[in-house]
N, C-alpha and C. Protein backbone atom coordinates (compact mmCIF):
# COMPACT_ATOMS: atom_id res chain seq x y z
N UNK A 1 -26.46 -21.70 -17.49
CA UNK A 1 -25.23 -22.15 -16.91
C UNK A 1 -24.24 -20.98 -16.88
N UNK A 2 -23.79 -21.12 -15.90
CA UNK A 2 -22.59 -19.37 -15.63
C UNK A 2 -20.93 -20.60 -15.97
N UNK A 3 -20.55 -18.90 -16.38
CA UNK A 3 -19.17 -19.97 -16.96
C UNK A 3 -18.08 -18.64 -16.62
N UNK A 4 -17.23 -18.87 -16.44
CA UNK A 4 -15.59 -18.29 -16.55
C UNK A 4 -15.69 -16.60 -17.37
N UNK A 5 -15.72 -15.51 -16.39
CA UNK A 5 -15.47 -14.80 -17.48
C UNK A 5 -14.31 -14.13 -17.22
N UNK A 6 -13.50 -14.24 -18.14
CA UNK A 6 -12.00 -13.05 -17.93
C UNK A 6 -12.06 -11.58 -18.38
N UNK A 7 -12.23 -11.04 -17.34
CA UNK A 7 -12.19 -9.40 -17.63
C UNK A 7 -11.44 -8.77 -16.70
N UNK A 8 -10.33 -7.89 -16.80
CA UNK A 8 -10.02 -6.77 -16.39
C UNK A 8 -10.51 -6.03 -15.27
N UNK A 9 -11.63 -5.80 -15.50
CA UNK A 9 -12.64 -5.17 -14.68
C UNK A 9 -13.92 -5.61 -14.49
N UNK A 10 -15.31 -5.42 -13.99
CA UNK A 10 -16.19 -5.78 -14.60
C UNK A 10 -16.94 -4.29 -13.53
N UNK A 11 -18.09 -3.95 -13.96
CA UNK A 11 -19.00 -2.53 -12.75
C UNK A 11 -20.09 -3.25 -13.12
N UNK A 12 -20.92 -3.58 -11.99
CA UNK A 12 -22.19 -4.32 -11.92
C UNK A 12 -23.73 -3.22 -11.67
N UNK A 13 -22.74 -1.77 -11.89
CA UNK A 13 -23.89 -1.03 -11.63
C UNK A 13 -24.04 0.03 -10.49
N UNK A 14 -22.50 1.28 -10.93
CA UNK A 14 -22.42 2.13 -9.02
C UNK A 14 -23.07 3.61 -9.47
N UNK A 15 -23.59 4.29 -9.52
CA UNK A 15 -23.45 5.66 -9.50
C UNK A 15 -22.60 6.66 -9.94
N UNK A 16 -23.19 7.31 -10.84
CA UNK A 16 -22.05 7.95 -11.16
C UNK A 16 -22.37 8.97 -10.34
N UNK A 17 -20.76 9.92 -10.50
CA UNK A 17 -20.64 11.47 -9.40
C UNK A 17 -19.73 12.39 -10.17
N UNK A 18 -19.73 13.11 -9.35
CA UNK A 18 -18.68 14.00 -9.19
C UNK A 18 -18.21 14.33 -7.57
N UNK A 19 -17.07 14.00 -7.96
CA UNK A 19 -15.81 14.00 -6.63
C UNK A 19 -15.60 15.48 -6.53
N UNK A 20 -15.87 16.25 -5.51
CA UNK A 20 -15.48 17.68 -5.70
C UNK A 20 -14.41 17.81 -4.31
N UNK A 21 -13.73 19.07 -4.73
CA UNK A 21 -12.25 19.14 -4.15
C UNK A 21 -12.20 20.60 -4.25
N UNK A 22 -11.07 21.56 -3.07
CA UNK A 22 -10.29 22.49 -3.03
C UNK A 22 -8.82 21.72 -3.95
N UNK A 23 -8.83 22.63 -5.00
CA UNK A 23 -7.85 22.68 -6.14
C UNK A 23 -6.74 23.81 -6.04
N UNK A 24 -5.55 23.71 -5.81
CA UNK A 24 -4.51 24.58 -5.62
C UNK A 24 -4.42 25.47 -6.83
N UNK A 25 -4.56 24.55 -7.97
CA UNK A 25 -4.32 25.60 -9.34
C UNK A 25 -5.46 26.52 -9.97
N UNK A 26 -6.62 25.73 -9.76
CA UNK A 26 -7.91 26.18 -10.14
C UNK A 26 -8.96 26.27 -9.36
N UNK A 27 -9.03 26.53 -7.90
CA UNK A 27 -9.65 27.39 -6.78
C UNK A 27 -10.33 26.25 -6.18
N UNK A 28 -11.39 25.88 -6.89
CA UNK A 28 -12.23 24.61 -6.79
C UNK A 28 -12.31 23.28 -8.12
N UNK A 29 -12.50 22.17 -8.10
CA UNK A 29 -12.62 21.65 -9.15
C UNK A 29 -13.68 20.10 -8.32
N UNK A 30 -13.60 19.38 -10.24
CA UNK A 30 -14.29 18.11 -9.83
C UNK A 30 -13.73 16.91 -10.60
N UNK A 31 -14.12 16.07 -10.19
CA UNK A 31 -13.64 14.56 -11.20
C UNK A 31 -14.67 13.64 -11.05
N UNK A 32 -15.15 12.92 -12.16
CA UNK A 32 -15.89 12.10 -12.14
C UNK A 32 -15.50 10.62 -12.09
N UNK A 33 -16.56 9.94 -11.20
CA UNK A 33 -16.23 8.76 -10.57
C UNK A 33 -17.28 7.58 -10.34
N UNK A 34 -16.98 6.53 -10.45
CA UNK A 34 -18.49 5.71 -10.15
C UNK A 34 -17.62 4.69 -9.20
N UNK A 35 -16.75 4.92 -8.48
CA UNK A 35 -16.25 4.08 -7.08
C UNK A 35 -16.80 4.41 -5.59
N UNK A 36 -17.65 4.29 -5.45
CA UNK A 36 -18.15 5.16 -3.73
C UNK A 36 -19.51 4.00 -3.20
N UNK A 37 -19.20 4.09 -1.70
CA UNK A 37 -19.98 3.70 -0.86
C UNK A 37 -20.09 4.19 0.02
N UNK A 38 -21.53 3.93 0.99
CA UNK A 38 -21.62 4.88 1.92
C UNK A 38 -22.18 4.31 3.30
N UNK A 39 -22.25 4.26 4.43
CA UNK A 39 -22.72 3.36 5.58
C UNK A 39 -23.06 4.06 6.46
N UNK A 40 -24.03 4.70 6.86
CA UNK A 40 -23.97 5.55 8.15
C UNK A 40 -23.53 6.79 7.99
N UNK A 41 -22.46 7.42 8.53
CA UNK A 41 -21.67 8.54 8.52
C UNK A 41 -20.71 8.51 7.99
N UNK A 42 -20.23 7.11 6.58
CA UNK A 42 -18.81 6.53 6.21
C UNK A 42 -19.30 6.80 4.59
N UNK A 43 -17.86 7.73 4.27
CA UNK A 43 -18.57 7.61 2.55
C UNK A 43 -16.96 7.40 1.91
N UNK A 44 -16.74 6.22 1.49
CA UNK A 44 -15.53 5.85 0.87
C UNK A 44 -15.72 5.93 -0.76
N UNK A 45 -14.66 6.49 -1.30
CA UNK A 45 -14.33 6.91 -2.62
C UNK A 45 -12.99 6.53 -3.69
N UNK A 46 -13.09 5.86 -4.56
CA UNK A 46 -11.85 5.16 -4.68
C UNK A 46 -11.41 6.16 -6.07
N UNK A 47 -9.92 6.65 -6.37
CA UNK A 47 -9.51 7.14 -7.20
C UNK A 47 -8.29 6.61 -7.62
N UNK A 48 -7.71 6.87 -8.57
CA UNK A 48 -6.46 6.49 -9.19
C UNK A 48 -5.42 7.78 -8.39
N UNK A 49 -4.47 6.99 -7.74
CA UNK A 49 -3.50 7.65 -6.75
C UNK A 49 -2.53 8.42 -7.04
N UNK A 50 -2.32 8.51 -8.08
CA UNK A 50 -1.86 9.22 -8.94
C UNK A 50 -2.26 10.84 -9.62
N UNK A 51 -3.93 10.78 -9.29
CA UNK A 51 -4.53 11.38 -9.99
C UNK A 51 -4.38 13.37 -9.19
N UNK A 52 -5.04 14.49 -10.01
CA UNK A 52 -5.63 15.45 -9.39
C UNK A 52 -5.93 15.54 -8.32
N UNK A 53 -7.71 14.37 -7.98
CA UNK A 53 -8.22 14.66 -7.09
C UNK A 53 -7.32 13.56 -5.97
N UNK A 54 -7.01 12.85 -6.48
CA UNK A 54 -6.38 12.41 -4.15
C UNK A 54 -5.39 13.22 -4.24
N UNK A 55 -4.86 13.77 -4.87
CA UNK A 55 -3.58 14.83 -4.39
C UNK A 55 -3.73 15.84 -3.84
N UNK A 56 -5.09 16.64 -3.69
CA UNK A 56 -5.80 17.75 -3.77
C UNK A 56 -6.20 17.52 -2.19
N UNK A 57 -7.55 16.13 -1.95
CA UNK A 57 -8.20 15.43 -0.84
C UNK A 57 -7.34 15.65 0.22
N UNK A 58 -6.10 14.38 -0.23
CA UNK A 58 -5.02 14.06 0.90
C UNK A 58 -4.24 15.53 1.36
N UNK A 59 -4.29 16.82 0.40
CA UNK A 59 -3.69 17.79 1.22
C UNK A 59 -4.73 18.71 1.86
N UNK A 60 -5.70 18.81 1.52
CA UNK A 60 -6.54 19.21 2.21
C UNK A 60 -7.80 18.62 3.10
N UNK A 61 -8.03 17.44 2.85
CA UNK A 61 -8.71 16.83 3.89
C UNK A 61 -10.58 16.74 3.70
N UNK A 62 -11.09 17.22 2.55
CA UNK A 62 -11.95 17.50 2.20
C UNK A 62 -12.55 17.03 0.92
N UNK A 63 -13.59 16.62 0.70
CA UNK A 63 -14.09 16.59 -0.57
C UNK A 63 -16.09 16.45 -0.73
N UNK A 64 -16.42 16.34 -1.57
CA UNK A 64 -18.15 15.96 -1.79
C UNK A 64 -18.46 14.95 -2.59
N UNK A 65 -19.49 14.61 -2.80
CA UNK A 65 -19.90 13.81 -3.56
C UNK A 65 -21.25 14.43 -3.97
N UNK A 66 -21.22 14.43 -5.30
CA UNK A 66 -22.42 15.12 -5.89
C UNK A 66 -22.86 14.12 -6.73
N UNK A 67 -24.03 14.13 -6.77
CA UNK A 67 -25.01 12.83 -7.54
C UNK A 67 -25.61 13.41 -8.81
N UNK A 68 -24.82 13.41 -10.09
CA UNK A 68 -25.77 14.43 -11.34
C UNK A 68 -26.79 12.86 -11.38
N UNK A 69 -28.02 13.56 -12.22
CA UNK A 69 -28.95 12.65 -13.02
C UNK A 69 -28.78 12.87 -14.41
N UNK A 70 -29.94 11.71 -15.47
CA UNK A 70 -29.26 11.74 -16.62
C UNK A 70 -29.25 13.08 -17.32
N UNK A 71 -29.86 14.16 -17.08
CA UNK A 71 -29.47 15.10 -18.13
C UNK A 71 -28.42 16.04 -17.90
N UNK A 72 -27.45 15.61 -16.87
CA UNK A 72 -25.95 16.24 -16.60
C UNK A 72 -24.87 14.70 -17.09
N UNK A 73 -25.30 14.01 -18.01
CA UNK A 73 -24.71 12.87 -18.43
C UNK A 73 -23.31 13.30 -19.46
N UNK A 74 -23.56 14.35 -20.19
CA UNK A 74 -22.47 15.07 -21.26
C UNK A 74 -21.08 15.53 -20.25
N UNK A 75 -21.66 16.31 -19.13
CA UNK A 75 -21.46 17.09 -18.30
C UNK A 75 -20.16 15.85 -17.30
N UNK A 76 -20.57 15.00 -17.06
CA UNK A 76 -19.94 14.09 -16.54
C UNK A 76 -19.10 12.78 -17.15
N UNK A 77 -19.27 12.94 -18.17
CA UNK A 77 -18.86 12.37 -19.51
C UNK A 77 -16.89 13.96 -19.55
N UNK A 78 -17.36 14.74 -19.75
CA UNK A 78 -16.54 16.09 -20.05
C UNK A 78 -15.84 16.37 -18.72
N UNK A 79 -16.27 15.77 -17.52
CA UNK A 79 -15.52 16.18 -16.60
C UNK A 79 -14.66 14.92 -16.06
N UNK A 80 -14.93 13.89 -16.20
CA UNK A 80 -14.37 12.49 -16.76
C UNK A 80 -13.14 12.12 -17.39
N UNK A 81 -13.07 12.99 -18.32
CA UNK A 81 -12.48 12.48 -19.43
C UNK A 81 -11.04 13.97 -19.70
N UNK A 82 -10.70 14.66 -18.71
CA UNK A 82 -10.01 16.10 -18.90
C UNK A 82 -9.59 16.18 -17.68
N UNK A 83 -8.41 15.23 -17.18
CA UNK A 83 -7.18 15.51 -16.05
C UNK A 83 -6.85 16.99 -15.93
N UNK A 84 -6.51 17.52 -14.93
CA UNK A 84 -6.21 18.01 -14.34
C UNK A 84 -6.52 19.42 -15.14
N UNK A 85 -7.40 19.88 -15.29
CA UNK A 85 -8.12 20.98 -16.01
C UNK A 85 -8.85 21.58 -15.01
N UNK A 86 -9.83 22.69 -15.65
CA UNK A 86 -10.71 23.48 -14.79
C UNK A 86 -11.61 23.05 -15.03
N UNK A 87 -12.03 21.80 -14.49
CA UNK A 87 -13.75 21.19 -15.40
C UNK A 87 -15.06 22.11 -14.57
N UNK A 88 -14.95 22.91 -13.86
CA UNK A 88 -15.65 23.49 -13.64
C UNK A 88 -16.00 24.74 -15.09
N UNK A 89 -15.17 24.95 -15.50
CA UNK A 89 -14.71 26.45 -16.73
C UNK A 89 -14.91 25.00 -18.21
N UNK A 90 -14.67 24.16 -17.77
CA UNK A 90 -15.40 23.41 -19.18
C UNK A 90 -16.39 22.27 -19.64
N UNK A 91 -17.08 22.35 -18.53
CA UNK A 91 -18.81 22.07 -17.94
C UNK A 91 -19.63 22.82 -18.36
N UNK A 92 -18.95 24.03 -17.62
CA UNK A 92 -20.24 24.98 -17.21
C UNK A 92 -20.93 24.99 -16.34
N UNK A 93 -20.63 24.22 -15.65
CA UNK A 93 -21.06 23.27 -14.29
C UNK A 93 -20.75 24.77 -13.27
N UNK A 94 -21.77 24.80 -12.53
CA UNK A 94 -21.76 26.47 -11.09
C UNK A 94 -21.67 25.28 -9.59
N UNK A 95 -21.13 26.11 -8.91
CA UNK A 95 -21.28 25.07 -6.99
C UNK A 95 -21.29 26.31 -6.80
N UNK A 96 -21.11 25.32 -4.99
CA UNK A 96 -21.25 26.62 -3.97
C UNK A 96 -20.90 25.64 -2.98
N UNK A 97 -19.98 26.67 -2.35
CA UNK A 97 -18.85 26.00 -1.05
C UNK A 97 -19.14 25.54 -0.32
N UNK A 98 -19.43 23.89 0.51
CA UNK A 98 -19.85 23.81 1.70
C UNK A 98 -20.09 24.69 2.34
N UNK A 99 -21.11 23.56 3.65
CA UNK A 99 -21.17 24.69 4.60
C UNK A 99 -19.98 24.53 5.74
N UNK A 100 -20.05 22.88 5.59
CA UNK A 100 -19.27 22.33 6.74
C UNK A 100 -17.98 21.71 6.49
N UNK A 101 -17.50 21.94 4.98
CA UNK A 101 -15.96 21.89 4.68
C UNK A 101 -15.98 22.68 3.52
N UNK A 102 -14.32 22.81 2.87
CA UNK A 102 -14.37 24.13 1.91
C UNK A 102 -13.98 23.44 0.69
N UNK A 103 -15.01 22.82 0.35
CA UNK A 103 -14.91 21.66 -1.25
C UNK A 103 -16.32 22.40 -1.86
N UNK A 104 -16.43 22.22 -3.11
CA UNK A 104 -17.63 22.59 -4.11
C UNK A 104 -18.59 21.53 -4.11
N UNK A 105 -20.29 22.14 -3.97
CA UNK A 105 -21.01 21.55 -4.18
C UNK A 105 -21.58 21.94 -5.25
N UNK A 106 -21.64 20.64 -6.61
CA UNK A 106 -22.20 21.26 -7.74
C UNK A 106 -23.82 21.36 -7.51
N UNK A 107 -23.71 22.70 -7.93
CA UNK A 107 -25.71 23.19 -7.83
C UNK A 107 -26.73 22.67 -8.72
N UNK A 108 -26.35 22.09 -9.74
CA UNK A 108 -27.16 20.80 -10.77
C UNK A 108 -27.27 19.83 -10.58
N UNK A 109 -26.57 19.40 -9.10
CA UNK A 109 -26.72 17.82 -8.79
C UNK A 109 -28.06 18.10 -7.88
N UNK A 110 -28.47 17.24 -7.82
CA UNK A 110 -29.85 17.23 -6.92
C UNK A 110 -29.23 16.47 -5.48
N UNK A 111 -28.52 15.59 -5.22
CA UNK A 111 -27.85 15.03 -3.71
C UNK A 111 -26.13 15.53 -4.20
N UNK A 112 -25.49 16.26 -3.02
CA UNK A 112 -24.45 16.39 -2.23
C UNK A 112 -24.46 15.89 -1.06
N UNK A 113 -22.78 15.35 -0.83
CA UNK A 113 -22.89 15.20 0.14
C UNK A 113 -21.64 15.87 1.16
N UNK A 114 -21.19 16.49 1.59
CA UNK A 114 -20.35 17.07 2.20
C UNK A 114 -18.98 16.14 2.97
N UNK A 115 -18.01 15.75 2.88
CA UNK A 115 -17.36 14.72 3.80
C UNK A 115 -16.03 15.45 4.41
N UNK A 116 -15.50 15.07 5.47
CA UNK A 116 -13.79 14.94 5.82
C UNK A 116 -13.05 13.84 5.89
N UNK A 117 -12.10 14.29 5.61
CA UNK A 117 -10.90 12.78 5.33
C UNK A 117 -10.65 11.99 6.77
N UNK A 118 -10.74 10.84 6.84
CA UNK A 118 -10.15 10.16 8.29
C UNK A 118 -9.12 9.78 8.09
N UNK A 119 -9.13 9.13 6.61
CA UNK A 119 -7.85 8.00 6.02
C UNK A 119 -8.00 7.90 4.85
N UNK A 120 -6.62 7.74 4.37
CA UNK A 120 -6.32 7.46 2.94
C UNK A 120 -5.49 6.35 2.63
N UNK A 121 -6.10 4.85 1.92
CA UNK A 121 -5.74 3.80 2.33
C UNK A 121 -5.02 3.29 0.33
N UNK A 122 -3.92 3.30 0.51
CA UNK A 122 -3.62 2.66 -0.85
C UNK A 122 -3.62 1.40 -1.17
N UNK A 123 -4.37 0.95 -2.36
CA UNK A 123 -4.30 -0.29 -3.07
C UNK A 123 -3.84 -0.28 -4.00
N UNK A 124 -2.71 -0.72 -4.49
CA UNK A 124 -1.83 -0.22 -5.85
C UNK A 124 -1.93 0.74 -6.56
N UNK A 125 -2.65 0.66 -7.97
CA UNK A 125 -2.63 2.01 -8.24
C UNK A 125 -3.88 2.93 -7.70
N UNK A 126 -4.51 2.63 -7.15
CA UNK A 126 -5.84 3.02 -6.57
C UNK A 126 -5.66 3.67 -5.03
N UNK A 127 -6.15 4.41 -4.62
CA UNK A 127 -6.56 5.04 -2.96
C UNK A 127 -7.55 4.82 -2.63
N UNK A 128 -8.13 4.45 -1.77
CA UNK A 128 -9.65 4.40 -1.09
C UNK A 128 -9.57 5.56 -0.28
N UNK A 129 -10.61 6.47 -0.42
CA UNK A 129 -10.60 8.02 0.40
C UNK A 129 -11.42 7.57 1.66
N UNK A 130 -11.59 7.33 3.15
CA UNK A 130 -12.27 7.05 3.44
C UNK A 130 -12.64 8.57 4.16
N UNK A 131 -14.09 8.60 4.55
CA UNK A 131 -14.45 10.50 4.71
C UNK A 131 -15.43 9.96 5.97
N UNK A 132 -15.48 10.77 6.53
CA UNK A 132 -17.18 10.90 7.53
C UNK A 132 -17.83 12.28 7.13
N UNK A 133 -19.05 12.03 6.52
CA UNK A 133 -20.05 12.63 6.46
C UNK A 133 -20.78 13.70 7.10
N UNK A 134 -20.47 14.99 6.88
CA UNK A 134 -20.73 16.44 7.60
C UNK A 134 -22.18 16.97 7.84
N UNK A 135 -22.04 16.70 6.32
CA UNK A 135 -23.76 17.48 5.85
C UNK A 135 -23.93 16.71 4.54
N UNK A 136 -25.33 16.49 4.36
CA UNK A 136 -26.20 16.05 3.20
C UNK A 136 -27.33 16.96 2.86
N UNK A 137 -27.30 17.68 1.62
CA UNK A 137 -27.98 18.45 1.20
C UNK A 137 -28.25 17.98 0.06
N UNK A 138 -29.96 18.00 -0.27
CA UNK A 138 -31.18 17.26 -1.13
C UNK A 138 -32.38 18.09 -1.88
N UNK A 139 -32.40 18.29 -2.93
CA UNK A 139 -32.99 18.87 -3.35
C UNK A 139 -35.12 18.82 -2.78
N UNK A 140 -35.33 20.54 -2.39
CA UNK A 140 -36.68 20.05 -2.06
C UNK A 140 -37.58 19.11 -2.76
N UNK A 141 -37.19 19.19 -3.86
CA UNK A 141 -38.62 18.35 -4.38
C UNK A 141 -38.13 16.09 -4.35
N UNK A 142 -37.17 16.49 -4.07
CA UNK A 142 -36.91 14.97 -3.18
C UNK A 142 -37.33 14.71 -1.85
N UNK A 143 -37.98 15.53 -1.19
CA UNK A 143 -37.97 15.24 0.05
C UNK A 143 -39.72 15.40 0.75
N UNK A 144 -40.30 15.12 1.16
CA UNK A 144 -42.00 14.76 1.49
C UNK A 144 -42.47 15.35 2.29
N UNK A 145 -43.74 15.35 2.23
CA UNK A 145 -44.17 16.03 3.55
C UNK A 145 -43.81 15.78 5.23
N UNK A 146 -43.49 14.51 4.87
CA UNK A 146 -42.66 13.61 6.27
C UNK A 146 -40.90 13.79 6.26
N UNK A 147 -40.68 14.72 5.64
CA UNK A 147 -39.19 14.94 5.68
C UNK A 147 -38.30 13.88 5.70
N UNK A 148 -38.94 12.90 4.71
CA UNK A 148 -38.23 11.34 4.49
C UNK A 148 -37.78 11.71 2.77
N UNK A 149 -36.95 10.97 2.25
CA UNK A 149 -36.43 11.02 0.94
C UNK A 149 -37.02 10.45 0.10
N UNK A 150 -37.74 10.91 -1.36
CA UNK A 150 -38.37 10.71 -2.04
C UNK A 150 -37.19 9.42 -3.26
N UNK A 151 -37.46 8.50 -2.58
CA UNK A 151 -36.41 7.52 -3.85
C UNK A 151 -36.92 7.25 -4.84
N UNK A 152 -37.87 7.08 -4.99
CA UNK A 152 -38.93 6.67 -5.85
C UNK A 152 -38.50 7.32 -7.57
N UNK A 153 -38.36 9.00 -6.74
CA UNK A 153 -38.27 10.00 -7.83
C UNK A 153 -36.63 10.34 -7.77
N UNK A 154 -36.02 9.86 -7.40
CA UNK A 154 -34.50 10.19 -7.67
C UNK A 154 -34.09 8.84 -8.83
N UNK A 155 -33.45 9.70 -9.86
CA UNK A 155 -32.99 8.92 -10.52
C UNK A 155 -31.46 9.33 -10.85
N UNK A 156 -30.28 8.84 -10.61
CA UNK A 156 -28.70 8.91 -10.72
C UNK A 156 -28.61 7.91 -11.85
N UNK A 157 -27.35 8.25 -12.53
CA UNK A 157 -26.92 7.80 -13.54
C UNK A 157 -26.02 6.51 -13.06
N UNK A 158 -26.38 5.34 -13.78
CA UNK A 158 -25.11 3.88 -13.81
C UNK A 158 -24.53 3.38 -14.19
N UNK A 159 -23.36 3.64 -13.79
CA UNK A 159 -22.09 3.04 -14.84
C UNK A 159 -21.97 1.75 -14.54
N UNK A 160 -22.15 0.82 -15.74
CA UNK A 160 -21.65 -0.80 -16.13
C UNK A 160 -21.40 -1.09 -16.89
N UNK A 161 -20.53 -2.07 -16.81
CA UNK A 161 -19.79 -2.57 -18.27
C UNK A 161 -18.60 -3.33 -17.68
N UNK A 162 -17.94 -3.78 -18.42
CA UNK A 162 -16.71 -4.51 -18.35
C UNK A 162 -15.17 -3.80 -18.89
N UNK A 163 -14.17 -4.56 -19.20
CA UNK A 163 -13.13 -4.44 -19.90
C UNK A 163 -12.98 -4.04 -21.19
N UNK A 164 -14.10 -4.32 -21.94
CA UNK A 164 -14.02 -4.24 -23.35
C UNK A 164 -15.36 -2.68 -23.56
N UNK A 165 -15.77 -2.59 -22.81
CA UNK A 165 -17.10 -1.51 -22.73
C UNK A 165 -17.84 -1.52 -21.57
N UNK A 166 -17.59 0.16 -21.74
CA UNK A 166 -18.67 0.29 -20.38
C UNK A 166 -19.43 1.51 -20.44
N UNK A 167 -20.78 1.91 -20.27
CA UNK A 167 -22.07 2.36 -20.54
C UNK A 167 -22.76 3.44 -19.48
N UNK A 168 -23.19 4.08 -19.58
CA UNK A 168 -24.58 4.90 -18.64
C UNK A 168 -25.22 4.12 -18.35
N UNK A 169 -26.03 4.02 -17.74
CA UNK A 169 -27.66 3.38 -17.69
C UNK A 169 -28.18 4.41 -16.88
N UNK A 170 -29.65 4.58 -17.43
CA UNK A 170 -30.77 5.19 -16.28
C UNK A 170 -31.34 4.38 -15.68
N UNK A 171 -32.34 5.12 -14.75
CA UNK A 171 -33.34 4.19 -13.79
C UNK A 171 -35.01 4.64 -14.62
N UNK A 172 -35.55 3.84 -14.43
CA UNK A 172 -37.16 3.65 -15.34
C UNK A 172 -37.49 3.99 -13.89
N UNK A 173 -39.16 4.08 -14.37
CA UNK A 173 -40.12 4.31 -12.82
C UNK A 173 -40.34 3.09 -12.52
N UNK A 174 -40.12 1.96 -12.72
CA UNK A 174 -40.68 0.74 -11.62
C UNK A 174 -39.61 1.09 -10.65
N UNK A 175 -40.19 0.37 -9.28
CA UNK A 175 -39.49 0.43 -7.75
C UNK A 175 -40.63 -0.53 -7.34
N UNK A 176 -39.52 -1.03 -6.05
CA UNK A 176 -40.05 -1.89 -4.91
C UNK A 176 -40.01 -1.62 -3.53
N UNK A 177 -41.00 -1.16 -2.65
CA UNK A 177 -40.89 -0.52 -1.40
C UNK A 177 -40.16 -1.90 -0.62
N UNK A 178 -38.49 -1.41 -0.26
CA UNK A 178 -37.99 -2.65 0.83
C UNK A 178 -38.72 -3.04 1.53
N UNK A 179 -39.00 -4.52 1.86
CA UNK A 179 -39.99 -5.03 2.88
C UNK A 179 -41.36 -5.15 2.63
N UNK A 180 -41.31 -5.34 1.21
CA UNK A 180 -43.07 -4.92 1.09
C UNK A 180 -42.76 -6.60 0.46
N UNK A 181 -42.15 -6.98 -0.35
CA UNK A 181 -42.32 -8.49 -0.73
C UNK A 181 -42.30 -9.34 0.08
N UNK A 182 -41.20 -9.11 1.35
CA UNK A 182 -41.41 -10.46 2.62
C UNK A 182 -42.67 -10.35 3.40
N UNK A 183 -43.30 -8.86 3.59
CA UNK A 183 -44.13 -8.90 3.98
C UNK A 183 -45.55 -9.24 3.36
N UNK A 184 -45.57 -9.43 2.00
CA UNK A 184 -46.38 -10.27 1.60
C UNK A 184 -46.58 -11.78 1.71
N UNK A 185 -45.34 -12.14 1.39
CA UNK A 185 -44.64 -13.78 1.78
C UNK A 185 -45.53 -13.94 3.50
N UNK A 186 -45.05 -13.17 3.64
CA UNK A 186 -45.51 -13.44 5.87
C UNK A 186 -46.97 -13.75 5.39
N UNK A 187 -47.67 -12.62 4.85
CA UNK A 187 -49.10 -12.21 5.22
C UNK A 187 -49.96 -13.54 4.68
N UNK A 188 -48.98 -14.18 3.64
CA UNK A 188 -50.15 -15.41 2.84
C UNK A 188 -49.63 -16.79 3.54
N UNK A 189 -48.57 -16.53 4.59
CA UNK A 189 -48.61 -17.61 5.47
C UNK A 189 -49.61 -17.99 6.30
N UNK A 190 -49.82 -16.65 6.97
CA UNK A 190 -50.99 -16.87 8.01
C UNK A 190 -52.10 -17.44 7.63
């Protein structure tokens, strides 16, 4: 039986990142984030409006999205948790500049994704960054002899939890090829 729960917040499970940005004080920088979606050529990013990075975005128009896995978990934990610092200089964390905007792509993430700003939409204390998508750059050994994306073997880190706590999670090796269960369902109709 499901019942009433009062929380604050609740994350059912997004990705964690790093938000990367042209930084006025510190050349390049990053912030970590588990607010983002993506549709096509649309990669929306939600930050506290207040913060570093939309102040940085909204004046320059640019940002990435870098996908660490779990053993950059400290790393994103440390860049998380240290406003308006050089979390690049206290990572240890290395990028390298787009190709197709002038934001940092961290070189330990295995998916970047390159974006530009269309709109910057405020929800109280929050901004939704909304970006279109430049370039996506993937590490080779994600990618197949069919130049399709190896999901199977990508594993990103997941932030969930609620109000009172909230957690990492990894991904295990089970997976389900989309379309392979209805198409079983079909096949034992016939």
């Amino acid at each position: 039986m499901k019942q009433t729960f009062e929380t604050r917040k609740l994350y059912f499970g997004f990705p964690v990142f790093f938000l990367g940005y042209k930084d006025d004080v510190h050349g390049y920088n990053i912030s970590t984030s588990s607010s983002a979606y993506s549709l096509g050529s649309m990669m929306v990013v939600a930050m506290r409006t207040k913060g570093n990075a939309v102040t940085e975005i909204a004046k320059h128009g640019q940002f990435t999205v870098n996908i660490p896995t779990q053993e950059l978990t400290k790393e994103a934990e440390i860049a998380g948790f240290n406003s308006r610092k050089d979390k690049f200089a206290i990572t240890g964390l290395r990028y390298t500049v787009g190709e197709t905007i002038d934001a940092p792509l961290v070189d330990a993430c295995p998916v970047s994704i390159e974006c530009e700003v269309i709109e910057l939409v405020e929800c109280g204390a929050l901004t939704n960054i909304i970006g279109r998508v430049t370039r996506r750059v993937v590490e080779e050994s994600l990618i197949d002899e069919n130049n399709a994306f190896k999901s199977q073997d990508f594993s990103p880190i997941s932030y969930i939890g609620d109000g009172a706590a909230r957690l990492y999670r990894y991904y295990n090796d089970d997976f389900v090829k989309m379309g392979s269960i209805i198409k079983e369902i079909r096949d034992k109709e016939k």
